[in-house]
Structures are given as structure tokens and as C-alpha cells.
Protein backbone atom coordinates (compact mmCIF):
# COMPACT_ATOMS: atom_id res chain seq x y z
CA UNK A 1 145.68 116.23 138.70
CA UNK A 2 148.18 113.71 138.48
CA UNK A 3 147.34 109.70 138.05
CA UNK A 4 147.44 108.53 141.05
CA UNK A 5 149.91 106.01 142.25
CA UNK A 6 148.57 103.17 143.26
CA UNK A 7 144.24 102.26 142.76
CA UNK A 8 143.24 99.25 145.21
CA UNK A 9 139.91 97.42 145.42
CA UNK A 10 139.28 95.76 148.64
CA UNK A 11 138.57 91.97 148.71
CA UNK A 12 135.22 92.42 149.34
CA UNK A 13 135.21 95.12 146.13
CA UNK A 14 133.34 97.45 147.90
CA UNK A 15 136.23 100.01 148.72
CA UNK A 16 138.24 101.58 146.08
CA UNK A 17 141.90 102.77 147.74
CA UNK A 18 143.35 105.69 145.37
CA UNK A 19 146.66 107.11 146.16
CA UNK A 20 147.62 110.13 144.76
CA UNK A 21 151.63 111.19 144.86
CA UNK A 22 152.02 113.24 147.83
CA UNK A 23 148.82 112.70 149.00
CA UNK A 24 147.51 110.27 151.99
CA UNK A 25 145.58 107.67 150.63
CA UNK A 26 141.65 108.10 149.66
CA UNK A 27 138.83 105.53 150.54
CA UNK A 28 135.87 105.85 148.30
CA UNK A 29 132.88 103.31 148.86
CA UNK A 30 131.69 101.67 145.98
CA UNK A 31 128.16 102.48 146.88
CA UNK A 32 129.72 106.35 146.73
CA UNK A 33 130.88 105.96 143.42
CA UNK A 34 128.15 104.27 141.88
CA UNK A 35 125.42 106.77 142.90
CA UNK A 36 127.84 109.83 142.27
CA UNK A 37 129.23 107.94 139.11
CA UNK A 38 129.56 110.54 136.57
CA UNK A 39 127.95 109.03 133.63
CA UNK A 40 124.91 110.89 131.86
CA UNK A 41 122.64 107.95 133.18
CA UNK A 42 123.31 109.57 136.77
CA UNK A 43 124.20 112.98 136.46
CA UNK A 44 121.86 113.26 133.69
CA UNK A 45 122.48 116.48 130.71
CA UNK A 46 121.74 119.27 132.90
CA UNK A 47 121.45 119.41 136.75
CA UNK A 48 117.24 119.00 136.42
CA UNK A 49 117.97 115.36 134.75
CA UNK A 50 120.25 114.00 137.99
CA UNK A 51 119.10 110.85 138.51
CA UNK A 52 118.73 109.73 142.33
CA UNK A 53 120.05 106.22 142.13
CA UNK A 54 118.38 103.76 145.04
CA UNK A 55 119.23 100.47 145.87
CA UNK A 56 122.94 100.32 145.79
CA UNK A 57 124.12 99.56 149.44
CA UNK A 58 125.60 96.47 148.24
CA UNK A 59 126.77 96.97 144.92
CA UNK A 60 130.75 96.19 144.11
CA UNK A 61 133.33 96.76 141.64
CA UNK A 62 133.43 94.06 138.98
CA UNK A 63 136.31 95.42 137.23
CA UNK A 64 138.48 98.59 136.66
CA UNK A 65 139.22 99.52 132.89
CA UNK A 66 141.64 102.26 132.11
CA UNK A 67 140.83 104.96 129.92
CA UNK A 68 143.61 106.79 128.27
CA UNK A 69 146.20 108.33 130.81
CA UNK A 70 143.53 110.35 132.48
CA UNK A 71 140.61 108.17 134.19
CA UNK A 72 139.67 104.80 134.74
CA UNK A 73 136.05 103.21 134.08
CA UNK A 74 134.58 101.51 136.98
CA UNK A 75 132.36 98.66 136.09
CA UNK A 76 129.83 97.38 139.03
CA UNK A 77 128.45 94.32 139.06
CA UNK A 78 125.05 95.42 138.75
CA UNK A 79 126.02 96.17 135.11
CA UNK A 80 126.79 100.19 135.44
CA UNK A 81 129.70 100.46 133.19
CA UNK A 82 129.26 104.32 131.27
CA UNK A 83 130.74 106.42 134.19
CA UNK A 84 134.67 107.97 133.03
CA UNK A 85 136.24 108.76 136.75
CA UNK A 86 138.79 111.31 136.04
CA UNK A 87 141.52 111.85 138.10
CA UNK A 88 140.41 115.08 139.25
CA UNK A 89 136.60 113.51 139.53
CA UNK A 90 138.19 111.02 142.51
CA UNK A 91 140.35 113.31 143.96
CA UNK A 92 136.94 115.57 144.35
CA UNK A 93 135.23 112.77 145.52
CA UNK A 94 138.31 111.73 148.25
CA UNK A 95 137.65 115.49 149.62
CA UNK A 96 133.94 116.83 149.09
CA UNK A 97 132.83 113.07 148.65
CA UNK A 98 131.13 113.08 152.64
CA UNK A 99 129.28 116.29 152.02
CA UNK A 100 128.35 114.92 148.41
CA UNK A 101 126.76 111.36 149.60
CA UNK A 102 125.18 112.96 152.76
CA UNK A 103 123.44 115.30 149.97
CA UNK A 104 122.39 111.87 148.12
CA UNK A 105 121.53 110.42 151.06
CA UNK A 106 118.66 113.50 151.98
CA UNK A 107 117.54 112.83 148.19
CA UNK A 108 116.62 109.35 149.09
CA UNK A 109 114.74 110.63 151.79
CA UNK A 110 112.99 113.15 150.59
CA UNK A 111 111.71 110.94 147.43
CA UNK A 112 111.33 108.06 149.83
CA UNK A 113 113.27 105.66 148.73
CA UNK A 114 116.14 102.95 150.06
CA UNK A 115 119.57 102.42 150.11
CA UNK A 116 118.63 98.69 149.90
């Protein structure tokens, strides 16, 4: 995947705006990206060490970093700073992203906890 054109955080830094060339322009929440952040904090070294991440309904971006020519590392200002968003990682996350968070959201459930 191409870097995309054009990366825009809302005002409110809760909404992360990637535009890829050709492509029509991809909203990712930051609560999204946080809890589907691909560091090994989250996603853990094997599927059985996924972390379900609560308590992030309100968490924004406090910066973005780039890393190489490749991916960007999204800092959130609850202090989450290890996840490396690849190109390809956002561009999965602009198309399976609903289906992915609806998964996370079941998790939640089922372990009881809160988006808050």
C-alpha cells in the first residue's frame, strides 16, 4: 500500500481522516485505533495473549509521529505510544475496521467490562 495522501486529526482528536491516492477518504475513531492498536501490549505475541482493552471511549490522539516511509505512530493521550500503524494496517482498518470493533465490542461484553 501506498502512503496515503493526506492524514487529518479532527479538532476534537478523536477522528483520524486518512486518504489514500485513489481512494475516498477513511474515518477511523480514535477509540478504534487504540483498542485495535497493533502494539504487542494489545495484540499480545500470539492470538491467546490479545489483550481486551476497556475504558477508552474517550481517549484522543496526542500526537502523530512518522515512522520511516511506511507507518506512522499514534500516541494517545492516555500514554499508549508502542503501536506502528502501517499503511496497509489503516487501510485494513478503513475496510474490515466495523466488523473488527463490533468483534471488540462482544469481548467487552462477554468479560463484562465498559467502554467508559
Amino acid at each position: 500500500m501506498k502512503a496515503p495522501s493526506e492524514l487529518r486529526v479532527s479538532k476534537d482528536r478523536r477522528l483520524l481522516t486518512v486518504t489514500f491516492p485513489a481512494h475516498a477518504p477513511i474515518e477511523l475513531t480514535t477509540e478504534m485505533l487504540r483498542v485495535l492498536s497493533p502494539s504487542a501490549e494489545v495484540q499480545g505475541h500470539s492470538p491467546e495473549q490479545r489483550v481486551t482493552v476497556p475504558g477508552k471511549r474517550n481517549v484522543a490522539i496526542a500526537r502523530i509521529e512518522p515512522v520511516g516511509n511506511y507507518a506512522v505512530r499514534i500516541v494517545f493521550d492516555d500514554g499508549h505510544d508502542t503501536g506502528i500503524f502501517t499503511w496497509d494496517y489503516l487501510h485494513r482498518l478503513g475496510h474490515d475496521g466495523e466488523a473488527l470493533f463490533a468483534g471488540y465490542l462482544a469481548e467487552l461484553s462477554a468479560k463484562g467490562l465498559s467502554r467508559d
